[in-house]
Protein backbone atom coordinates (compact mmCIF):
# COMPACT_ATOMS: atom_id res chain seq x y z
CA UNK A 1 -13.94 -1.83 -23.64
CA UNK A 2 -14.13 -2.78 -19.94
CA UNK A 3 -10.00 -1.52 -19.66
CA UNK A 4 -11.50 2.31 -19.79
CA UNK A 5 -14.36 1.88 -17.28
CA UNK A 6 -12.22 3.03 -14.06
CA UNK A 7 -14.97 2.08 -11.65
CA UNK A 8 -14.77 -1.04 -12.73
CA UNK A 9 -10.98 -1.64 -12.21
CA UNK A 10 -11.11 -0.16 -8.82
CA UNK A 11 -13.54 -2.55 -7.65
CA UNK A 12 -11.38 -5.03 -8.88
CA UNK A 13 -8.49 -3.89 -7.67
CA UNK A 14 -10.47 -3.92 -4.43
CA UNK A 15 -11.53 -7.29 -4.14
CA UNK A 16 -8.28 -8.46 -5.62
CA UNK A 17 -6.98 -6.56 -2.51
CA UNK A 18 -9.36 -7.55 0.13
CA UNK A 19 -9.33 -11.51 -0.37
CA UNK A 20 -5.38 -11.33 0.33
CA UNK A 21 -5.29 -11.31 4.22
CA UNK A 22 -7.85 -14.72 3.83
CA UNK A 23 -4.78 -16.18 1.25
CA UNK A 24 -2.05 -15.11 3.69
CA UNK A 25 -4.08 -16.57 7.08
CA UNK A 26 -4.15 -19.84 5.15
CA UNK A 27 -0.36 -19.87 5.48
CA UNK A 28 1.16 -18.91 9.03
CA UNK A 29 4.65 -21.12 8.99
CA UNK A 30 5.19 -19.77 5.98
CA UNK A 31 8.55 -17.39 5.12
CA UNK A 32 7.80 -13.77 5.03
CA UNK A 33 10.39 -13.38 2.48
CA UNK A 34 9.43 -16.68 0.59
CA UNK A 35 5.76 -14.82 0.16
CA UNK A 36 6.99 -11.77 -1.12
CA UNK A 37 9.08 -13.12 -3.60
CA UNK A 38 6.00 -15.69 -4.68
CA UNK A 39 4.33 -11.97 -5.06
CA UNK A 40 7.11 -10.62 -7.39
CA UNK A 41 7.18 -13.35 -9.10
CA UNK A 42 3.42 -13.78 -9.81
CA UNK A 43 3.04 -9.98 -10.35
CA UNK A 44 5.61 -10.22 -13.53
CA UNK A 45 2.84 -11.98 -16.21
CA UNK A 46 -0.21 -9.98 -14.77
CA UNK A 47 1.83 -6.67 -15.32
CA UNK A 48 2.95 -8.21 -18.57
CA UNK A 49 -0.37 -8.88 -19.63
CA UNK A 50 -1.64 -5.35 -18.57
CA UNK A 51 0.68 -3.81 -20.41
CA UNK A 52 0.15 -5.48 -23.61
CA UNK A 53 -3.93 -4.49 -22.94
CA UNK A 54 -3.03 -1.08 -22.51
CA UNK A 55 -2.39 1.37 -25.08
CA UNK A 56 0.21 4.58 -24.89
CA UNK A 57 2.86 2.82 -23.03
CA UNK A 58 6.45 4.24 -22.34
CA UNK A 59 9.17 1.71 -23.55
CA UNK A 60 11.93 0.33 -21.45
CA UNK A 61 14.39 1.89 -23.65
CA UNK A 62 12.85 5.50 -22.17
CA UNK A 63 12.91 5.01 -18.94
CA UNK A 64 16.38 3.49 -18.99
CA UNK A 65 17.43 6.60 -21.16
CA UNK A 66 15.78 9.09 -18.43
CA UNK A 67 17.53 8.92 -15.49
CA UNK A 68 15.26 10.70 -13.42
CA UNK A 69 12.29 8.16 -14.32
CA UNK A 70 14.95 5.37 -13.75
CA UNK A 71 15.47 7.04 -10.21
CA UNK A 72 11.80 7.08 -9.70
CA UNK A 73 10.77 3.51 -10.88
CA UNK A 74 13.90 2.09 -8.89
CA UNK A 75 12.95 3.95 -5.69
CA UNK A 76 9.32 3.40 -5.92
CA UNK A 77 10.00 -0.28 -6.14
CA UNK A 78 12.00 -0.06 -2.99
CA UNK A 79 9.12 1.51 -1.54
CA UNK A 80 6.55 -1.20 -2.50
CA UNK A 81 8.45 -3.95 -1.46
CA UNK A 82 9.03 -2.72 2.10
CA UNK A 83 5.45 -2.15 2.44
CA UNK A 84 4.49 -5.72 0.96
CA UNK A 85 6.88 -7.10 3.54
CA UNK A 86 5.46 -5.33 6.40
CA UNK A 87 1.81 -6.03 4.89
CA UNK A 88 2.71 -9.81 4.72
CA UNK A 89 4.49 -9.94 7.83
CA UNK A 90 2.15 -8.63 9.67
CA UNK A 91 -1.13 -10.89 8.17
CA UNK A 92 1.58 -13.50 9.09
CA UNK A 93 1.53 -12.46 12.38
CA UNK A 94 -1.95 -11.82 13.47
CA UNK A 95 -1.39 -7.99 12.79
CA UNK A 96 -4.33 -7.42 10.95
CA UNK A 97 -5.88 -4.28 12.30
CA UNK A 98 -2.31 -2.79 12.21
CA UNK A 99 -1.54 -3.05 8.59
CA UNK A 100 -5.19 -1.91 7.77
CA UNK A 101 -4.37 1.22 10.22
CA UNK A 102 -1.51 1.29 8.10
CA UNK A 103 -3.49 1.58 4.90
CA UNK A 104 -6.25 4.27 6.29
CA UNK A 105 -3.52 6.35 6.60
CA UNK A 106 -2.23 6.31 2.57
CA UNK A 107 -4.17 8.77 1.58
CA UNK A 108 -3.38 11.12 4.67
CA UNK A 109 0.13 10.68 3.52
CA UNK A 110 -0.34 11.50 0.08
CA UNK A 111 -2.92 14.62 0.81
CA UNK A 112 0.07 15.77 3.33
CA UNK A 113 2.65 15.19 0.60
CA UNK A 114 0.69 17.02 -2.38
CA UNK A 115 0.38 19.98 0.32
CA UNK A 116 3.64 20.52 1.39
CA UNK A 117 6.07 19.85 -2.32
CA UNK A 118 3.24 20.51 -5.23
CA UNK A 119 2.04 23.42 -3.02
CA UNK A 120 -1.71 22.26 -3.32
CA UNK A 121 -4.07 24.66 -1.67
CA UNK A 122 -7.44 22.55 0.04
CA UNK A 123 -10.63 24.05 0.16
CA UNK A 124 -12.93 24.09 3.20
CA UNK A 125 -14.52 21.17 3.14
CA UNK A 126 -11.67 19.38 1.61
CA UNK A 127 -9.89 21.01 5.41
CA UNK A 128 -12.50 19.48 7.13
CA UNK A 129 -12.88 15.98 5.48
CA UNK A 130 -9.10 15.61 6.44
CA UNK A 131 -9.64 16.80 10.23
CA UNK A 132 -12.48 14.25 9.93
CA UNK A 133 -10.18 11.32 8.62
CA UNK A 134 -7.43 11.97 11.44
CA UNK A 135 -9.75 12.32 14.04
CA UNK A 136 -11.23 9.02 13.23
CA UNK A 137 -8.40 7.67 12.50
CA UNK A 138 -7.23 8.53 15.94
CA UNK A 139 -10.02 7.41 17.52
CA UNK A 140 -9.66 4.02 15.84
CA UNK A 141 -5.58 4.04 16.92
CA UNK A 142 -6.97 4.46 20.54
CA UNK A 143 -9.83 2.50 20.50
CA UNK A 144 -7.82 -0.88 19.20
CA UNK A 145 -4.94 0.37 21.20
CA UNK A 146 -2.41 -2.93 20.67
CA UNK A 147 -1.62 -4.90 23.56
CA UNK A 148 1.60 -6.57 22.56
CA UNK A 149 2.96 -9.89 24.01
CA UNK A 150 5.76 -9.33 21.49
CA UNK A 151 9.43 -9.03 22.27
CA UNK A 152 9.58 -5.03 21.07
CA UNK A 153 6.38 -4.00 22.48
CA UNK A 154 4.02 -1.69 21.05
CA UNK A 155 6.78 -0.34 19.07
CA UNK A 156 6.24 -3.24 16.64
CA UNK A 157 2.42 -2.52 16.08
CA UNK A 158 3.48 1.40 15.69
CA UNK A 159 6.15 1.03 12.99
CA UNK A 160 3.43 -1.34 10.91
CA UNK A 161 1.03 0.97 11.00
CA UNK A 162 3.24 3.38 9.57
CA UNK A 163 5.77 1.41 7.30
CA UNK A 164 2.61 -0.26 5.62
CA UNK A 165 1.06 3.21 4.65
């Protein structure tokens, strides 16, 4: 079944992902807030429907029971929905190359985070594709350095980039 071919969900999950700044130019007088709730909302029956497609699924009545996975689902939804909101504001805002900044860096977060609390231990190359990331990363930060006609400044461009990772 196409559910257990992973490349082919990633792709997906991909294009799903990459047609959403072209739906959120289409709408600049739009409410940041009205947009992320349209998100929530329309999120609910496509996570409904993926859950009734995939198999080996914890119940509600576990998590609830669990308070630690309670903890974890509550605060990872916190999480999600202030980067949506900083993702949508800033497509809203012409912020484009800020929130994609933003998203180049997720997976420098998550390698940092997996070294310093699970203790994980990179190899060399692994070492040097990360020195390679930053430093192009970097590069791209200085290259595309923001020039702000907003009210806060480059502040405003900085705190997307990093909220929206």
């Amino acid at each position: 079944m196409w559910l257990k071919n992973g490349p082919v969900l990633a792709v997906l999950a991909f294009i799903l992902w990459g047609i959403t700044p072209l739906f959120y130019k289409m709408l600049p007088d739009a409410n940041v807030l009205e947009l992320l709730a349209q998100r929530l909302f329309w999120s609910i029956p496509l996570l409904l429907l993926l859950r009734l497609l995939f198999k080996n699924r914890t119940t509600w009545q576990q998590v609830w029971q669990d308070k630690r996975s309670l903890f974890c689902c509550l605060l990872g939804g916190l999480i999600m929905s202030v980067s949506w909101t900083t993702f949508i504001y800033a497509l809203t805002h012409n912020l484009v190359l800020d929130a994609s900044l933003g998203y180049f860096t997720n997976p420098l977060f998550s390698i940092a985070l997996g070294v310093i609390f699970l203790h994980d231990k990179l190899s060399r190359f692994q070492r040097i594709a990360v020195v390679l990331a930053i430093t192009g990363l970097v590069y791209q930060v200085i290259l595309f350095r923001p020039r702000s006609t907003s009210r806060f400044g480059n502040g405003q461009h900085i705190c997307i980039l990093w909220v929206s990772a």
